[in-house]
N, C-alpha and C. Protein backbone atom coordinates (compact mmCIF):
# COMPACT_ATOMS: atom_id res chain seq x y z
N UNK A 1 0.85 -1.19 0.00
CA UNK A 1 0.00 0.00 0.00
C UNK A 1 0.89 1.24 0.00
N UNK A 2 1.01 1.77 -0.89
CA UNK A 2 2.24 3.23 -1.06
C UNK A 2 0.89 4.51 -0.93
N UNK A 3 1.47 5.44 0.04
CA UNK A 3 0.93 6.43 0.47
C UNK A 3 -0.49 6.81 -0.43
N UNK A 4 -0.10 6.72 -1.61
CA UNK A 4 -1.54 7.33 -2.47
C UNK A 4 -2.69 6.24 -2.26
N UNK A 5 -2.24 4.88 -2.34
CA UNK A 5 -3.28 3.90 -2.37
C UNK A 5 -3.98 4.38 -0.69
N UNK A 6 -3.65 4.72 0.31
CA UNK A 6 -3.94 5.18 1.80
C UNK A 6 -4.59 6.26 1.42
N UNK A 7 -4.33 7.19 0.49
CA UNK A 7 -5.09 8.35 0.96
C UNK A 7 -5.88 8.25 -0.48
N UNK A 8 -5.91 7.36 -1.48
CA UNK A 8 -7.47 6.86 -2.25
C UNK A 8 -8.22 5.94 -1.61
N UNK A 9 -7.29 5.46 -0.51
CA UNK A 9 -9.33 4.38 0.36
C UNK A 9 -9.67 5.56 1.57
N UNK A 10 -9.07 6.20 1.90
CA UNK A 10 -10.08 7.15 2.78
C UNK A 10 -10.44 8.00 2.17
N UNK A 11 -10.34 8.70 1.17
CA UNK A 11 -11.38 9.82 0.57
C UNK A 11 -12.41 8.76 -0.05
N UNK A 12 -12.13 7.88 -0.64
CA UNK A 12 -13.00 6.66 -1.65
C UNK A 12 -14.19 6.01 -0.72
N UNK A 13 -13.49 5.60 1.16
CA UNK A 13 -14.32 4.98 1.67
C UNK A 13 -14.50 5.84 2.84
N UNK A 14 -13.80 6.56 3.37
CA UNK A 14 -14.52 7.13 4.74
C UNK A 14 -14.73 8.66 4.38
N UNK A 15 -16.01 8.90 4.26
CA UNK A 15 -16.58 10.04 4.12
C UNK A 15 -16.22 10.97 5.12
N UNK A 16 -16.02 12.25 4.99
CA UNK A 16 -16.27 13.45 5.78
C UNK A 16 -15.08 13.85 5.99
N UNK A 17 -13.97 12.92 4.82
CA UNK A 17 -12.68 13.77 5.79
C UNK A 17 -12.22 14.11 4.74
N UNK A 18 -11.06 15.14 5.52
CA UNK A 18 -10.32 16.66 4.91
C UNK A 18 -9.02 15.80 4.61
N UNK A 19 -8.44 15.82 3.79
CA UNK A 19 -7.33 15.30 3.51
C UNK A 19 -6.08 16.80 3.74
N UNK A 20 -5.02 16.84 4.65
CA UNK A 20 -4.39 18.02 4.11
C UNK A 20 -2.62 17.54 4.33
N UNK A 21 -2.39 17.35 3.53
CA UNK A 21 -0.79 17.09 3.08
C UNK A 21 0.27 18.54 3.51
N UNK A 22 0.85 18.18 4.51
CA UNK A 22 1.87 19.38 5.11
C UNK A 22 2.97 19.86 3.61
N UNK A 23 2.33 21.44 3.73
CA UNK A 23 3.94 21.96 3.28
C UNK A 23 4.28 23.50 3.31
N UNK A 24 5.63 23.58 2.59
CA UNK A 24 6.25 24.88 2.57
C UNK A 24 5.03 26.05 2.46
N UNK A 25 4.22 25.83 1.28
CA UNK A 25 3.08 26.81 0.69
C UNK A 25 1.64 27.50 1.76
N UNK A 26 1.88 26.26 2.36
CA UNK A 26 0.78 26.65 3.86
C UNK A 26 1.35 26.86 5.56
N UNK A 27 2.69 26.96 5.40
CA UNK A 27 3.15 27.73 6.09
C UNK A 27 3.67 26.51 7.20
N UNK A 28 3.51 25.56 6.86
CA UNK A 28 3.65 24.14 7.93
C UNK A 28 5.09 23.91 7.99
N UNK A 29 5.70 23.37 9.34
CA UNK A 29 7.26 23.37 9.55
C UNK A 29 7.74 22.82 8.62
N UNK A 30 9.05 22.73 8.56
CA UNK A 30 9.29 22.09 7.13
C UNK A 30 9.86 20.51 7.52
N UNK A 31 9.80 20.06 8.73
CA UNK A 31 10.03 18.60 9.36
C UNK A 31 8.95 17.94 8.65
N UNK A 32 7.56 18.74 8.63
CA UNK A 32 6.19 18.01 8.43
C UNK A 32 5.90 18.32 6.75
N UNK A 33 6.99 18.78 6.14
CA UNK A 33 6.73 18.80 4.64
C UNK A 33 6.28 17.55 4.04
N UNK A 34 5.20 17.26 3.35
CA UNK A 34 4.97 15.77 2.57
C UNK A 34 3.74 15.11 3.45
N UNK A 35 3.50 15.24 4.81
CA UNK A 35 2.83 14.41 6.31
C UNK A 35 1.64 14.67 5.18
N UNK A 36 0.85 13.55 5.62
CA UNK A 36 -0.55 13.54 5.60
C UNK A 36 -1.40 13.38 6.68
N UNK A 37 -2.19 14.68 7.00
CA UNK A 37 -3.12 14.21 8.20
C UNK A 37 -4.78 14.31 7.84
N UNK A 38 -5.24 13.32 8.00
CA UNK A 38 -6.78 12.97 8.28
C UNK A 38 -7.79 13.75 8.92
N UNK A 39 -8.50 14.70 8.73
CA UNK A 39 -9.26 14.97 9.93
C UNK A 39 -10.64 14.76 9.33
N UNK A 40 -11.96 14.22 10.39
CA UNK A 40 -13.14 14.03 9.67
C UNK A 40 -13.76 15.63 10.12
N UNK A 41 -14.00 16.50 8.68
CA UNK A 41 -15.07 17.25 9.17
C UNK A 41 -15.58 17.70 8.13
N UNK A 42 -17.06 16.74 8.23
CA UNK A 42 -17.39 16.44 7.11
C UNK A 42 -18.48 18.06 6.16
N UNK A 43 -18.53 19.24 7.29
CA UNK A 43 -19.07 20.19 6.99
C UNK A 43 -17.91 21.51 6.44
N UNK A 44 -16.70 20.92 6.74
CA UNK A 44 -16.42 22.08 6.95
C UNK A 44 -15.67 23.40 6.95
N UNK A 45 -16.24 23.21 8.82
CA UNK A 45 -16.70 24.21 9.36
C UNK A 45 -15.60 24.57 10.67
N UNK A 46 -15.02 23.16 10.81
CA UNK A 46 -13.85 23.31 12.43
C UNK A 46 -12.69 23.88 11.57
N UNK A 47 -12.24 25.19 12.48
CA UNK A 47 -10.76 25.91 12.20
C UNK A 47 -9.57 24.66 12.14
N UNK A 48 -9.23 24.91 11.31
CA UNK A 48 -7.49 24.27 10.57
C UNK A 48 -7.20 23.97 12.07
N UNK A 49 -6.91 24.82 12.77
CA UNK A 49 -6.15 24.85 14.04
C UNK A 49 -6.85 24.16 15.26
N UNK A 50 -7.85 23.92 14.81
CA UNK A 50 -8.87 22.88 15.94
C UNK A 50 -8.93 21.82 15.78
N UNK A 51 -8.62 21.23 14.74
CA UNK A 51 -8.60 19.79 13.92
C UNK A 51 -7.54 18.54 14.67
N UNK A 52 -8.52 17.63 14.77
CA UNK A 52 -7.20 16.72 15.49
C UNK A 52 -7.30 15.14 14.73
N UNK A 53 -6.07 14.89 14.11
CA UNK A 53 -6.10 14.02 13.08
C UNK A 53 -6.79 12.77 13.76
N UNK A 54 -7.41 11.68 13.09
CA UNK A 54 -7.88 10.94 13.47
C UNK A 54 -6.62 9.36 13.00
N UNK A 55 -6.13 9.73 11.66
CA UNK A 55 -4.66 9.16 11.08
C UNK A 55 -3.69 10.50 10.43
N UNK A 56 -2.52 9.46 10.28
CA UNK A 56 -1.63 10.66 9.90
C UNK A 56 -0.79 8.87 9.21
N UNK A 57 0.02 10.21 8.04
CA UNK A 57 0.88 9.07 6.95
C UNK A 57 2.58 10.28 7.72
N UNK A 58 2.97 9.69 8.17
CA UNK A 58 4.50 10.14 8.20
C UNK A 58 5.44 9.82 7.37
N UNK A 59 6.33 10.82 6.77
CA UNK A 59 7.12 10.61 5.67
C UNK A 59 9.18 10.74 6.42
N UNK A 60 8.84 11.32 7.30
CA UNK A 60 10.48 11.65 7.97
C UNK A 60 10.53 11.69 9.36
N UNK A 61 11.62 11.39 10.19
CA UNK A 61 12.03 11.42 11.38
C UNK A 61 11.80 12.90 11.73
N UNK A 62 11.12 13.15 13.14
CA UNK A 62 11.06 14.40 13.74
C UNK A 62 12.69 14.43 14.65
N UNK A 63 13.90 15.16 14.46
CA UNK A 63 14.87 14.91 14.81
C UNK A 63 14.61 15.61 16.29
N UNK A 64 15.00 14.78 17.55
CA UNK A 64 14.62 14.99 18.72
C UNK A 64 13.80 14.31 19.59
N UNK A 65 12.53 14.01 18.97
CA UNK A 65 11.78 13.41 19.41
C UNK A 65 10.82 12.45 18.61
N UNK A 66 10.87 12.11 17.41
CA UNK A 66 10.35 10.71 16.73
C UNK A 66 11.11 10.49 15.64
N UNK A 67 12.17 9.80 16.13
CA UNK A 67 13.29 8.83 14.92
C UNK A 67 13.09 7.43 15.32
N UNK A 68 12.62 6.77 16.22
CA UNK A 68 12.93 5.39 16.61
C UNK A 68 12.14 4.47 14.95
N UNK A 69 11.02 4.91 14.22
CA UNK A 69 10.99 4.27 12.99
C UNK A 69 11.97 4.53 11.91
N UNK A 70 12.62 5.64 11.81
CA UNK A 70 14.28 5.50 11.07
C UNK A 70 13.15 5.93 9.81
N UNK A 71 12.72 7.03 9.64
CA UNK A 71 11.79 6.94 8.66
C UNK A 71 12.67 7.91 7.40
N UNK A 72 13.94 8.50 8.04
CA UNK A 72 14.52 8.57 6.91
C UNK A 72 15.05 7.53 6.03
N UNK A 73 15.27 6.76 6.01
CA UNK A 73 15.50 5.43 4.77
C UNK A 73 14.23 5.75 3.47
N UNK A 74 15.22 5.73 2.10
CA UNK A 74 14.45 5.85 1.29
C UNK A 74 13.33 5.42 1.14
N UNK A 75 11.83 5.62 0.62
CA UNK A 75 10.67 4.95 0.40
C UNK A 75 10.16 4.49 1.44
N UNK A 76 10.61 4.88 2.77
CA UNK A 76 9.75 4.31 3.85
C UNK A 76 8.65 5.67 4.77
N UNK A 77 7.34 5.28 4.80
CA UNK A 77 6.97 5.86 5.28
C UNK A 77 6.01 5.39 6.38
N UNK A 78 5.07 6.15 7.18
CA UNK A 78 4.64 5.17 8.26
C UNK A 78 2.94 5.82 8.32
N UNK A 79 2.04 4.58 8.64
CA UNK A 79 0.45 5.00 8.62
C UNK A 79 0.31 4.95 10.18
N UNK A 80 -0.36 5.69 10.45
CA UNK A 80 -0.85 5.69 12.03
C UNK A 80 -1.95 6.00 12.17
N UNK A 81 -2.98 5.35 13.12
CA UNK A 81 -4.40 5.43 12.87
C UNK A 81 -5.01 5.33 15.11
N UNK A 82 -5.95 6.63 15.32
CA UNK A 82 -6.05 6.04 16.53
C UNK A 82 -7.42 5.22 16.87
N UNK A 83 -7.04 3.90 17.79
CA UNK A 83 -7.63 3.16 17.71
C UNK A 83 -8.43 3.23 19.14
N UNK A 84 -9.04 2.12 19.57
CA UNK A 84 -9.33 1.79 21.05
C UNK A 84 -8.43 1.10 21.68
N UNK A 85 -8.51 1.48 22.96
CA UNK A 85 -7.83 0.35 23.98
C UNK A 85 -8.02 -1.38 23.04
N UNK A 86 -9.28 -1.70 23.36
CA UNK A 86 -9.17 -2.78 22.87
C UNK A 86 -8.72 -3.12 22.00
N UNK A 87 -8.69 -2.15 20.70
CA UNK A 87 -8.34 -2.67 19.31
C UNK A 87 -6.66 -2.25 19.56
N UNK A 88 -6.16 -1.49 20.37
CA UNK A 88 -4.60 -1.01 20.48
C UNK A 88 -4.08 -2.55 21.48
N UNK A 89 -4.84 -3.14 22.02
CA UNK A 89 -4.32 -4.12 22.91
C UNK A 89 -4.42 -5.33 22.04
N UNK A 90 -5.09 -5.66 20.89
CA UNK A 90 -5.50 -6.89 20.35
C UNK A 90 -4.27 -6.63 18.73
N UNK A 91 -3.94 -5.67 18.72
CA UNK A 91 -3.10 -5.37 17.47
C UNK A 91 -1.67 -5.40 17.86
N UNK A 92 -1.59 -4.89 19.13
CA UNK A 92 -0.16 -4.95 19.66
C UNK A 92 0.44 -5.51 20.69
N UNK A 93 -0.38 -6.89 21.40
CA UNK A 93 0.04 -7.93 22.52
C UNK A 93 0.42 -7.08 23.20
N UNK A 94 1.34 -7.65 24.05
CA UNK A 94 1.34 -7.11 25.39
C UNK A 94 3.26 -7.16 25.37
N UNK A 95 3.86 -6.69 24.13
CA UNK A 95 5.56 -6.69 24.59
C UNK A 95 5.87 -5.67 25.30
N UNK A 96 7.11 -5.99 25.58
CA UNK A 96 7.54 -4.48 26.26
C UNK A 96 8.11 -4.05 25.48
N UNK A 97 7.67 -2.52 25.96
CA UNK A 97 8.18 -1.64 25.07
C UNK A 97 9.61 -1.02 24.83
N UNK A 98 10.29 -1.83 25.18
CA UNK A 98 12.18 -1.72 24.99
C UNK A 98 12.37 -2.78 23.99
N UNK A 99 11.50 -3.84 23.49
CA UNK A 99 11.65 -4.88 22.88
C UNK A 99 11.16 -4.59 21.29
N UNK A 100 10.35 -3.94 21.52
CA UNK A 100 9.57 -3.43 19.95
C UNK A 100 10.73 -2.89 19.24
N UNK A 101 10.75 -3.51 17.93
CA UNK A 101 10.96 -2.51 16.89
C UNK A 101 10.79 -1.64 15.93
N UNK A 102 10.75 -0.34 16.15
CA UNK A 102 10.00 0.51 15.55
C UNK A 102 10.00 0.63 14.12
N UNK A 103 11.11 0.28 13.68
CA UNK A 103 11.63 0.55 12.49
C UNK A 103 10.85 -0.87 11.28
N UNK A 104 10.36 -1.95 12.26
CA UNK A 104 10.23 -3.13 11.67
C UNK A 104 8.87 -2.48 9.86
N UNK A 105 9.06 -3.01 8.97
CA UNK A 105 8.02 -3.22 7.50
C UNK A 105 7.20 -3.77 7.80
N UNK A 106 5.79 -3.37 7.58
CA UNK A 106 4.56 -4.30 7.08
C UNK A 106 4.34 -5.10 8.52
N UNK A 107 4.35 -4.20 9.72
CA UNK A 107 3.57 -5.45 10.85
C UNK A 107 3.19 -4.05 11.72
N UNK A 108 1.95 -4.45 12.45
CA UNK A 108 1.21 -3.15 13.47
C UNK A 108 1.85 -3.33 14.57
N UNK A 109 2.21 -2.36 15.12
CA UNK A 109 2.79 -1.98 16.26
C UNK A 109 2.55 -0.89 16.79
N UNK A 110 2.74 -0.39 18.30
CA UNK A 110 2.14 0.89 18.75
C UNK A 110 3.15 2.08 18.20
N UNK A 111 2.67 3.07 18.71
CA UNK A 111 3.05 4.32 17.73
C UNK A 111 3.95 4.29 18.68
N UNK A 112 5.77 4.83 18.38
CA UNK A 112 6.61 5.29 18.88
C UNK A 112 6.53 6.40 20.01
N UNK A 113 5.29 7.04 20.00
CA UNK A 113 5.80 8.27 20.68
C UNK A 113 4.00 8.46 20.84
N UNK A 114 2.73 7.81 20.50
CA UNK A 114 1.24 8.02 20.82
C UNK A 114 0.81 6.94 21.29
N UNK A 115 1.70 6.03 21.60
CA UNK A 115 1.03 4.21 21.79
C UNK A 115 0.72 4.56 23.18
N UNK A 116 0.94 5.35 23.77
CA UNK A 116 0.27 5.46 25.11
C UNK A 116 -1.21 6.07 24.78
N UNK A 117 -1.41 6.78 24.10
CA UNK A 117 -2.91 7.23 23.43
C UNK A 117 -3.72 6.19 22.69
N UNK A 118 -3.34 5.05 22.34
CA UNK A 118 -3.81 4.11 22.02
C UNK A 118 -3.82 4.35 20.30
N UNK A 119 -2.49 5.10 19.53
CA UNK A 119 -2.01 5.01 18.13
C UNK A 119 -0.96 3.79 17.93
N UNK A 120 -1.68 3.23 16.71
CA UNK A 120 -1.26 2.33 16.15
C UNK A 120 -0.34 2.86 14.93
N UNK A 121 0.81 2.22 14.41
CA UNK A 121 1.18 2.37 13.63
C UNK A 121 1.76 0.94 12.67
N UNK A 122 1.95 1.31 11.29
CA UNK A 122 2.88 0.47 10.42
C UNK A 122 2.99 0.87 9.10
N UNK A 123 4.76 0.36 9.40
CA UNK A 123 5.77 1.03 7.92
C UNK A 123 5.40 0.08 6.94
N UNK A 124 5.03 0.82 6.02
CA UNK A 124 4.81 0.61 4.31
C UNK A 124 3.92 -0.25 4.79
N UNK A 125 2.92 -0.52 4.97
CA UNK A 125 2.05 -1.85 4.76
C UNK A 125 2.01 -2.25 3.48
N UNK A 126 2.09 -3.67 3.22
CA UNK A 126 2.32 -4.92 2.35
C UNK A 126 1.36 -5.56 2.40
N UNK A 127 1.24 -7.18 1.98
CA UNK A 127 0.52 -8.40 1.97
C UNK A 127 -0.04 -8.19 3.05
N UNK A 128 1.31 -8.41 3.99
CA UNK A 128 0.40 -8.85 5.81
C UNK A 128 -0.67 -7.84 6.11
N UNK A 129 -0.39 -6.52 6.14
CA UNK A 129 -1.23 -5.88 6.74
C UNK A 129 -2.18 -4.58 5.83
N UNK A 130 -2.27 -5.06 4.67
CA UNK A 130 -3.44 -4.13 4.37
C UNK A 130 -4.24 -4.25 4.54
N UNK A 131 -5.15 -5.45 4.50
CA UNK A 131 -6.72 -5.09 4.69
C UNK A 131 -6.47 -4.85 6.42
N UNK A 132 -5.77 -5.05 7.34
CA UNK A 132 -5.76 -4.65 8.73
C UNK A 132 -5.49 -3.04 8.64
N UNK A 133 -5.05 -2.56 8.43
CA UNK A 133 -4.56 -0.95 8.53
C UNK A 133 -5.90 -0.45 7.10
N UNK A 134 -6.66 -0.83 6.58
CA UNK A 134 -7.57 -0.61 6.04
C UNK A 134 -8.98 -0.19 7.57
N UNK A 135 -8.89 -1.92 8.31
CA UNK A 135 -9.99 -1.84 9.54
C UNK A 135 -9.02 -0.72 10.50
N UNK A 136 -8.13 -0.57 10.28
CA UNK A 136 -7.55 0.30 11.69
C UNK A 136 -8.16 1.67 11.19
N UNK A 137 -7.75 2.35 9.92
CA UNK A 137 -8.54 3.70 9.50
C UNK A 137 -9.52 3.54 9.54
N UNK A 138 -10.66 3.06 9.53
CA UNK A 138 -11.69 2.73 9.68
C UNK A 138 -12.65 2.81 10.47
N UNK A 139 -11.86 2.26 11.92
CA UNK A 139 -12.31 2.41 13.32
C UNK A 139 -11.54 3.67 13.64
N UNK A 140 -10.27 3.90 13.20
CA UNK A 140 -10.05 5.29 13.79
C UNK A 140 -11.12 7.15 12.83
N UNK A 141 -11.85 6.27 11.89
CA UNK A 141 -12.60 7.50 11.46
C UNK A 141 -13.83 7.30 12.34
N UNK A 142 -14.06 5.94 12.24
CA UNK A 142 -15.33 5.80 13.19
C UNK A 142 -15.17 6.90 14.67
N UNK A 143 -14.36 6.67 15.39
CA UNK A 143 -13.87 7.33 16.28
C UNK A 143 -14.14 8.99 16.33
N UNK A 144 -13.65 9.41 15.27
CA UNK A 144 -13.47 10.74 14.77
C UNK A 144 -14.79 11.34 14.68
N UNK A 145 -15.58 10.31 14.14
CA UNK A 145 -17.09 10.96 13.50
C UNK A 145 -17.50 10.91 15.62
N UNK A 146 -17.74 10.08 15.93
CA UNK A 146 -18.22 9.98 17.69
C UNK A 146 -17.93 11.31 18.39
N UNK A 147 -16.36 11.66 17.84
CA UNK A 147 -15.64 12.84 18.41
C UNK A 147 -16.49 13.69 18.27
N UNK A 148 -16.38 14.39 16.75
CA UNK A 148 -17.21 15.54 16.24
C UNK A 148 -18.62 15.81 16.80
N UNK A 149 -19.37 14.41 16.50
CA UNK A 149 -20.69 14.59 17.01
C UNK A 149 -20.94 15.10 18.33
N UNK A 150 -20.04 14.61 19.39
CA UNK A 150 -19.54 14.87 20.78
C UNK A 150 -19.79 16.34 20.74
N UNK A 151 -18.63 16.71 19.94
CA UNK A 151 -18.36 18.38 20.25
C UNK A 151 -19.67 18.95 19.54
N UNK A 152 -20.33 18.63 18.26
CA UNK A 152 -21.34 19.60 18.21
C UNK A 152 -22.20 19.46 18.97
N UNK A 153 -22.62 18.16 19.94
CA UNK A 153 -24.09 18.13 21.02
C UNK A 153 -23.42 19.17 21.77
N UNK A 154 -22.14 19.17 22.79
CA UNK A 154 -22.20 20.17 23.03
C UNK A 154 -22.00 21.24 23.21
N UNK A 155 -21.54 21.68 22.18
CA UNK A 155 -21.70 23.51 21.21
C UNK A 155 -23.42 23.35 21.32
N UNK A 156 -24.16 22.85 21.13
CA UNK A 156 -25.22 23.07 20.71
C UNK A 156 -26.07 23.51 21.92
């Protein structure tokens, strides 16, 4: 699954979301040049700056604080999707987390630096794990839409 095939099944299958690809032209750091982040709003209407991704496609190491996937190596990039407890506990056993490898291709593992939030992640998905990182965006838009609705009952 190479980045475009990810961001043609969520505009294709999960309705309501904003697709917005970080760069130089919109004023976004230039660490996050290329990022793709997800947000569902399907009106709108929520400020840029209120938006909280539901997935994100990472293309490079944040130097400082998220290199442990080594995402500078050519052609590698990483999908991250947030899930539930349950679905973050049933995707990623129970290793410890000194044992994981972040850097590992094509297998789900918790997010380097959100797996305490219950983000899932995996580099380049392949064979093994596309239709899984297909159900992971999935439940993490599901999520998103719960969110929104949340906040407009009460704005309302």
């Amino acid at each position: 699954m190479t980045q475009d095939h990810v961001i043609e099944f969520v505009t294709a299958e999960l309705g309501g979301t904003v697709v917005v690809v970080a760069s130089e032209e919109d004023g976004d750091p230039e660490m996050a040049w290329g990022d793709t982040f997800f947000f569902y709003d399907p009106d709108g209407i929520t400020a840029p700056e209120r938006r909280l991704p539901y997935a994100t496609i990472v293309t490079n190491d944040y130097p400082g604080f998220d290199e442990a996937s080594d995402l500078n190596r050519s052609g590698v990039s990483r999908v991250n999707a947030w899930v539930s407890r349950d679905t973050f506990g049933l995707q990623t056993s129970s290793e410890d987390a000194s044992a994981i490898d972040y850097a590992v291709l094509d297998k789900v593992i918790p997010h380097p630096v959100y797996g305490p939030q219950s983000w899932v992640s995996v580099l380049n998905p392949g064979l093994e794990t596309e239709g899984t990182v297909k159900d992971l965006l999935a439940e993490a838009h599901d999520r998103a839409i719960a969110r929104y609705v949340k906040q407009r009952t009460k704005g309302s």
